[in-house]
Protein backbone atom coordinates (compact mmCIF):
# COMPACT_ATOMS: atom_id res chain seq x y z
CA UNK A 1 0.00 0.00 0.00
CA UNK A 2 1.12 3.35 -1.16
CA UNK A 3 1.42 6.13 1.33
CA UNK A 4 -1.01 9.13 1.21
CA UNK A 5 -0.59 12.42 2.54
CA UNK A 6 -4.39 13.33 2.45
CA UNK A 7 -5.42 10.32 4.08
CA UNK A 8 -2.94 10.25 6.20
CA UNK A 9 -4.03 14.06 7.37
CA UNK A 10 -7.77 13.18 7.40
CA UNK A 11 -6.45 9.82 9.60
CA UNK A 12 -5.26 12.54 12.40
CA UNK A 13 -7.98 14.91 11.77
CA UNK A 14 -5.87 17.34 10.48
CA UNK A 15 -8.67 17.80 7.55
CA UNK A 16 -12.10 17.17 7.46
CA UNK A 17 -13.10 13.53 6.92
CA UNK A 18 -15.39 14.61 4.14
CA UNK A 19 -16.78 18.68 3.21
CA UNK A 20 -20.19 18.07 3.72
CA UNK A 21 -22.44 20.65 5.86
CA UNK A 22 -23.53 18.99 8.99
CA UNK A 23 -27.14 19.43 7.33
CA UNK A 24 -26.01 17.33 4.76
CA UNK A 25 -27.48 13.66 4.93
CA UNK A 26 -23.69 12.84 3.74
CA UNK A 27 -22.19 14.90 6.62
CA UNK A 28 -20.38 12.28 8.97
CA UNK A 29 -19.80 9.50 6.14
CA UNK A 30 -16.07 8.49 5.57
CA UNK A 31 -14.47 9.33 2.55
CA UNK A 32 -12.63 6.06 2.13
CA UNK A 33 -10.20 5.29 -1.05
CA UNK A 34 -9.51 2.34 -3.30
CA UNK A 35 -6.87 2.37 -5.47
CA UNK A 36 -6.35 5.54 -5.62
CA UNK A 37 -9.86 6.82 -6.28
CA UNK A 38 -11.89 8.77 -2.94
CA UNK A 39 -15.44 7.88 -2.94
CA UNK A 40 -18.23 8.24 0.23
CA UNK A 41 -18.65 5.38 2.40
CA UNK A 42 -22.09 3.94 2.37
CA UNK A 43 -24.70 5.64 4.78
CA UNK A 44 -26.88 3.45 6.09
CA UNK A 45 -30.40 4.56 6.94
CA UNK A 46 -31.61 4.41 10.33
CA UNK A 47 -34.81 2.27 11.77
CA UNK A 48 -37.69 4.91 11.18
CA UNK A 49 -38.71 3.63 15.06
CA UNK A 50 -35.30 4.77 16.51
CA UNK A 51 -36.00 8.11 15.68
CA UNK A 52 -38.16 10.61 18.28
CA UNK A 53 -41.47 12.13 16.63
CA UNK A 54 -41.44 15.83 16.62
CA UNK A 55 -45.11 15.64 15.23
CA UNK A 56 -47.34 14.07 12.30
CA UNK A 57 -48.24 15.63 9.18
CA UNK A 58 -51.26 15.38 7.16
CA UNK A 59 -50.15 15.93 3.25
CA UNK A 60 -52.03 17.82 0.97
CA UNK A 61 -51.85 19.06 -2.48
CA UNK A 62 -48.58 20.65 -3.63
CA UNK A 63 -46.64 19.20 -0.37
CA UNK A 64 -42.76 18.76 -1.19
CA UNK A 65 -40.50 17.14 1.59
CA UNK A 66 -38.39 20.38 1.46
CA UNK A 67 -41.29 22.86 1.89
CA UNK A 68 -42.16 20.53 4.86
CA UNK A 69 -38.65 19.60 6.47
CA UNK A 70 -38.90 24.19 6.28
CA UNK A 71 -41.79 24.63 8.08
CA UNK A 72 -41.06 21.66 10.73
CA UNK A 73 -37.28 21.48 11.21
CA UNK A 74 -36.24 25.20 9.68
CA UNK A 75 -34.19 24.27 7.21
CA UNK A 76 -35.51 23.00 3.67
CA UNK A 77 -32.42 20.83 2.89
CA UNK A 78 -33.25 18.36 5.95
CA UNK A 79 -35.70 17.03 3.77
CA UNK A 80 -33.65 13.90 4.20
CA UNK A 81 -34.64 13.53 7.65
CA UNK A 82 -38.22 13.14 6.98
CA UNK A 83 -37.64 10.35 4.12
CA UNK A 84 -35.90 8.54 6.84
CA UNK A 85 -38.41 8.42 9.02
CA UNK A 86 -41.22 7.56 6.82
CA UNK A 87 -39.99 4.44 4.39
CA UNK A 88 -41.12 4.32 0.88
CA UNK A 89 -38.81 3.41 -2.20
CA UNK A 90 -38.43 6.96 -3.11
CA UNK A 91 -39.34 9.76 -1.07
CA UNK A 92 -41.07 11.26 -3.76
CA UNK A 93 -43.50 8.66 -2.69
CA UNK A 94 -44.37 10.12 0.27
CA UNK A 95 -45.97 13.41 -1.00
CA UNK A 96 -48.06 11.62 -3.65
CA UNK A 97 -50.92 10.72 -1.64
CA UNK A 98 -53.05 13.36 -0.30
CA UNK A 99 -54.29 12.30 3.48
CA UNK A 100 -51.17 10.09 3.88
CA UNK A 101 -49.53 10.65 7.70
CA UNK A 102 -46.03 11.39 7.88
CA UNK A 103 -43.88 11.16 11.09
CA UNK A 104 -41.99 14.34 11.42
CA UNK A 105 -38.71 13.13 13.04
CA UNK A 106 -35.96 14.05 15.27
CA UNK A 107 -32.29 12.62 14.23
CA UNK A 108 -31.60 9.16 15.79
CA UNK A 109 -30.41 9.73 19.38
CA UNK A 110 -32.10 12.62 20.12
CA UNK A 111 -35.38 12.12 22.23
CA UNK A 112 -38.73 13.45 20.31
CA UNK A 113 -41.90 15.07 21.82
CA UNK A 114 -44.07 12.47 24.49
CA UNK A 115 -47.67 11.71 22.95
CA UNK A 116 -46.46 13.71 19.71
């Protein structure tokens, strides 16, 4: 095996292990390298029942998971953290059915809201 610099640097935490915000759904995953080539480590999503529930919401016409992740968790690109609490094959899924329930959830490890 070949030495590195960079890796060798991100190994000590000299430099970040990856440059995603920590909004990012990416933020946290290793950047790991295989011959030579960086790519992101695999992020594994958590079980939708680990996660607290901040509250439910009722979709209606014209919802969008970042319009909702806005008005629920103030920020529209934690979109991601709604998907993962509410599986479906795509989160596009999710929006598509007017009346469906979604969970509106806290990261995993952080408590949610009793009777929520």
């Amino acid at each position: 095996m070949t030495y590195d610099p960079l890796q060798a640097l991100i190994a000590a935490g000299a430099v970040p292990a990856n440059s995603f915000p920590p909004n990012s759904r990416y933020a946290g995953t290793p950047v790991k390298v295989h011959e030579g080539v960086a790519y992101l480590g695999r992020r594994l999503l958590p079980q939708p029942d680990r996660l607290g529930t901040l509250g439910e919401h009722a979709v209606v016409e014209g919802d969008r998971l970042d319009s909702l992740s806005a008005r629920y968790l103030g920020d529209p690109e934690l979109w991601w953290r709604i998907a993962d609490g509410n599986p479906a094959a795509h989160p596009d899924e999710l929006t598509a059915t007017i009346g469906a329930r979604l969970r509106i959830t806290t990261q995993e490890g952080m408590p949610g809201v009793p009777d929520a």
